[in-house]
PDB file of N, CA and C in Angstrom:
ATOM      1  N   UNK A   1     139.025  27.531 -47.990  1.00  0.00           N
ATOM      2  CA  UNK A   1     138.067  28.609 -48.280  1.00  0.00           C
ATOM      3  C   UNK A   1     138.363  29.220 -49.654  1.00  0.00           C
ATOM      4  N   UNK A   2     139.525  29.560 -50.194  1.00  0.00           N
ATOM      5  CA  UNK A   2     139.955  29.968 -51.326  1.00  0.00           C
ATOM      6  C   UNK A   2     139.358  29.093 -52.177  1.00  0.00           C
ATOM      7  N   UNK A   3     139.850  27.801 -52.254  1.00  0.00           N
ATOM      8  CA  UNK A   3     139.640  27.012 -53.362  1.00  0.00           C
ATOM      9  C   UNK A   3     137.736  26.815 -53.392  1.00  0.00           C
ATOM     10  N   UNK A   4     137.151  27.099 -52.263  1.00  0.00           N
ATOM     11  CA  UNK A   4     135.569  27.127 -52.495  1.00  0.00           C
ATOM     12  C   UNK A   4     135.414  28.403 -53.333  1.00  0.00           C
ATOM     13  N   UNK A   5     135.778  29.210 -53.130  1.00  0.00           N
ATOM     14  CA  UNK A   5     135.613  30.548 -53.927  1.00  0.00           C
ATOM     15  C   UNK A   5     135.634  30.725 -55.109  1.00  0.00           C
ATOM     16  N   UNK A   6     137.078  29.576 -55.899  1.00  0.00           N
ATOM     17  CA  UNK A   6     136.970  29.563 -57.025  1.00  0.00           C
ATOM     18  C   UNK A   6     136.089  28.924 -58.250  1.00  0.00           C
ATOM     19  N   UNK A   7     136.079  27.803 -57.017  1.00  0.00           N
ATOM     20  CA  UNK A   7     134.455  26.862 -57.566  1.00  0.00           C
ATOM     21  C   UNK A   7     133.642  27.440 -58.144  1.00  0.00           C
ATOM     22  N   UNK A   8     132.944  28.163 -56.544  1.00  0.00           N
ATOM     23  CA  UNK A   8     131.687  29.009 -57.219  1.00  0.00           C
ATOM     24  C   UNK A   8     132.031  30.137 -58.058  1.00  0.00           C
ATOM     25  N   UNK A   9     133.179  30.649 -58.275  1.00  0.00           N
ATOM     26  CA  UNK A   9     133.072  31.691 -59.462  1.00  0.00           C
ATOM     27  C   UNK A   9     133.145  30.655 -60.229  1.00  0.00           C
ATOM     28  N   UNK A  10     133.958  29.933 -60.602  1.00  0.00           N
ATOM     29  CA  UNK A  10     133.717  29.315 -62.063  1.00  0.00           C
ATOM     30  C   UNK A  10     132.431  28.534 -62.001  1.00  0.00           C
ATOM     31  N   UNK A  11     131.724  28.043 -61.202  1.00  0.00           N
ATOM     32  CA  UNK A  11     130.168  27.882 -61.832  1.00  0.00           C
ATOM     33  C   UNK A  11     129.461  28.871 -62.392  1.00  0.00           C
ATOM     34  N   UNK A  12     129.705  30.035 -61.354  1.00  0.00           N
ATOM     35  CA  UNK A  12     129.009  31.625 -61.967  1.00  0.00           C
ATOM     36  C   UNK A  12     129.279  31.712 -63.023  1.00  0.00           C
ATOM     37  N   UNK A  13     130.493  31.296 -63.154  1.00  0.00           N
ATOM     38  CA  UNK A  13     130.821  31.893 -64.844  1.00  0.00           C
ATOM     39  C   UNK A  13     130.477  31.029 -65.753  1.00  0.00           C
ATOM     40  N   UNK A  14     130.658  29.564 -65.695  1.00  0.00           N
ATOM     41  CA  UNK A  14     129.956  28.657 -66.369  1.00  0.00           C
ATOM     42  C   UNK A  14     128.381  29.111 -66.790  1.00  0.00           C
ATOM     43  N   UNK A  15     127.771  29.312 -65.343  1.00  0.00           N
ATOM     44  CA  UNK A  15     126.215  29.585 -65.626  1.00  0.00           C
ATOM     45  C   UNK A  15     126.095  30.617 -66.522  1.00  0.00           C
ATOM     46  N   UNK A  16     126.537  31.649 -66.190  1.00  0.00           N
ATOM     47  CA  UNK A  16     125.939  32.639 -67.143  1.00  0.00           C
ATOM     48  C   UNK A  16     126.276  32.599 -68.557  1.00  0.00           C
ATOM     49  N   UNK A  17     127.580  31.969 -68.866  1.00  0.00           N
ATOM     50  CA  UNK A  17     127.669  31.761 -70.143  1.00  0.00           C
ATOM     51  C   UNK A  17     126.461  30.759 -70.600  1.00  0.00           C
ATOM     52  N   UNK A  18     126.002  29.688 -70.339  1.00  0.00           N
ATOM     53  CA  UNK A  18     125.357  28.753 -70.563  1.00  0.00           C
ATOM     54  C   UNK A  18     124.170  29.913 -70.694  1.00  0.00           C
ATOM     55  N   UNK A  19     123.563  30.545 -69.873  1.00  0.00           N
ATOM     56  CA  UNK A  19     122.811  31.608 -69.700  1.00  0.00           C
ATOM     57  C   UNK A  19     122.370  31.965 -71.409  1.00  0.00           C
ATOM     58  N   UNK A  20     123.895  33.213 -71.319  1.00  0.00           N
ATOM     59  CA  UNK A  20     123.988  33.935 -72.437  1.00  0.00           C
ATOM     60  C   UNK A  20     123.899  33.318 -73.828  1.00  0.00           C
ATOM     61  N   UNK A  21     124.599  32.021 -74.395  1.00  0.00           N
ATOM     62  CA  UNK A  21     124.655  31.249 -74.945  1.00  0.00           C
ATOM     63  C   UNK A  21     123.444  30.739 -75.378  1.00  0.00           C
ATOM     64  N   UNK A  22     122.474  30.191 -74.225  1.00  0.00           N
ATOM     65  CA  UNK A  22     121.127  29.337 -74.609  1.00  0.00           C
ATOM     66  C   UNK A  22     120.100  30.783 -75.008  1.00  0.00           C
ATOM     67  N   UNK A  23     120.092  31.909 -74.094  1.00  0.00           N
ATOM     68  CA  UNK A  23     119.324  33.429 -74.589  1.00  0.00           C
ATOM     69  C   UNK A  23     119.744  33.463 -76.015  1.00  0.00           C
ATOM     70  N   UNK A  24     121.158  34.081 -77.072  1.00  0.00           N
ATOM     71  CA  UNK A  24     121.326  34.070 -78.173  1.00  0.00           C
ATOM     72  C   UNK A  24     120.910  33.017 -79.086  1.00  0.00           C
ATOM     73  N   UNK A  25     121.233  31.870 -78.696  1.00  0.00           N
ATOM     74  CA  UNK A  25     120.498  30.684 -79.363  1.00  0.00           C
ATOM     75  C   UNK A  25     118.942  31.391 -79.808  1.00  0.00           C
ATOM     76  N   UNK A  26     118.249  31.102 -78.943  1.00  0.00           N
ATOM     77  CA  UNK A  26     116.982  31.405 -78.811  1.00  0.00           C
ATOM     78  C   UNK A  26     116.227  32.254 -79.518  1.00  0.00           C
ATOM     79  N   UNK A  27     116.976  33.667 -79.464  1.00  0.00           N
ATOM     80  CA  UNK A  27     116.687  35.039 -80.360  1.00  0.00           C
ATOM     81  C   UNK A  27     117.355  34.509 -81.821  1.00  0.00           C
ATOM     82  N   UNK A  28     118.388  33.691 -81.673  1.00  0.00           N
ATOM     83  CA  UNK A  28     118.427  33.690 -83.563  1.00  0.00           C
ATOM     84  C   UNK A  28     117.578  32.376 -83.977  1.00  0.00           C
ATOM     85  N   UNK A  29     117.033  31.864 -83.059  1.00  0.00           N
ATOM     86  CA  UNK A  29     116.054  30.889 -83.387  1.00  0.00           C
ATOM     87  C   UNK A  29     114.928  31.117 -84.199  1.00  0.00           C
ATOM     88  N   UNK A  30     113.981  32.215 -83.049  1.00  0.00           N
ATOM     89  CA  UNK A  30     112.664  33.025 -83.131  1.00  0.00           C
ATOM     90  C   UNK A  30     112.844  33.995 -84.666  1.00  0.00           C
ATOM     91  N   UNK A  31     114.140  34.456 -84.370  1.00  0.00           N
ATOM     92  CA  UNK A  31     114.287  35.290 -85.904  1.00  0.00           C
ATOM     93  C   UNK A  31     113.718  34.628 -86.911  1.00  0.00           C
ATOM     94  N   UNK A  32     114.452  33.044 -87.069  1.00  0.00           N
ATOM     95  CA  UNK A  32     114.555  32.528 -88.105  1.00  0.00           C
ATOM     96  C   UNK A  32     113.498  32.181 -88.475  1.00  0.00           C
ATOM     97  N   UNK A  33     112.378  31.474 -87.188  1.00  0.00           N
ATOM     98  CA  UNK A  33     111.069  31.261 -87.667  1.00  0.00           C
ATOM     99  C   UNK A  33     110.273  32.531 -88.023  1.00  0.00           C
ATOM    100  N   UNK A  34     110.396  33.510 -87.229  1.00  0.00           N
ATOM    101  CA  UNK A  34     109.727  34.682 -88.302  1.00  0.00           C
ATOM    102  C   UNK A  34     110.039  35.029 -89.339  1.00  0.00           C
ATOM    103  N   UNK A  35     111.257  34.534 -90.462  1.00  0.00           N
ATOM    104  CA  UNK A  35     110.903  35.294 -91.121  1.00  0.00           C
ATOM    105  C   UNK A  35     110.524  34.155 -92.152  1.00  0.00           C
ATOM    106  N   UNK A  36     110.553  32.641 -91.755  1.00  0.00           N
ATOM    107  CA  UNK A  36     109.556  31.598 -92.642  1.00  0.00           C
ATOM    108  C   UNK A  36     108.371  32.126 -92.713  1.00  0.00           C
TER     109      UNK A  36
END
């Protein structure tokens, strides 16, 4: 049971970085084409 626990936190944490990561991407993306 422990070791399931840690799994899914480290997917959680995987995900949301991937999350956060692909969101920032994104916004300095859109920046960039606005200001072409």
């Amino acid at each position: 049971m422990f070791f399931d626990n840690v799994v899914v936190a480290g997917v959680v944490t995987v995900g949301l970085m991937l999350v956060f990561f692909a969101g920032f991407g994104l916004f300095i993306w859109k920046d960039s084409q606005k200001r072409k």
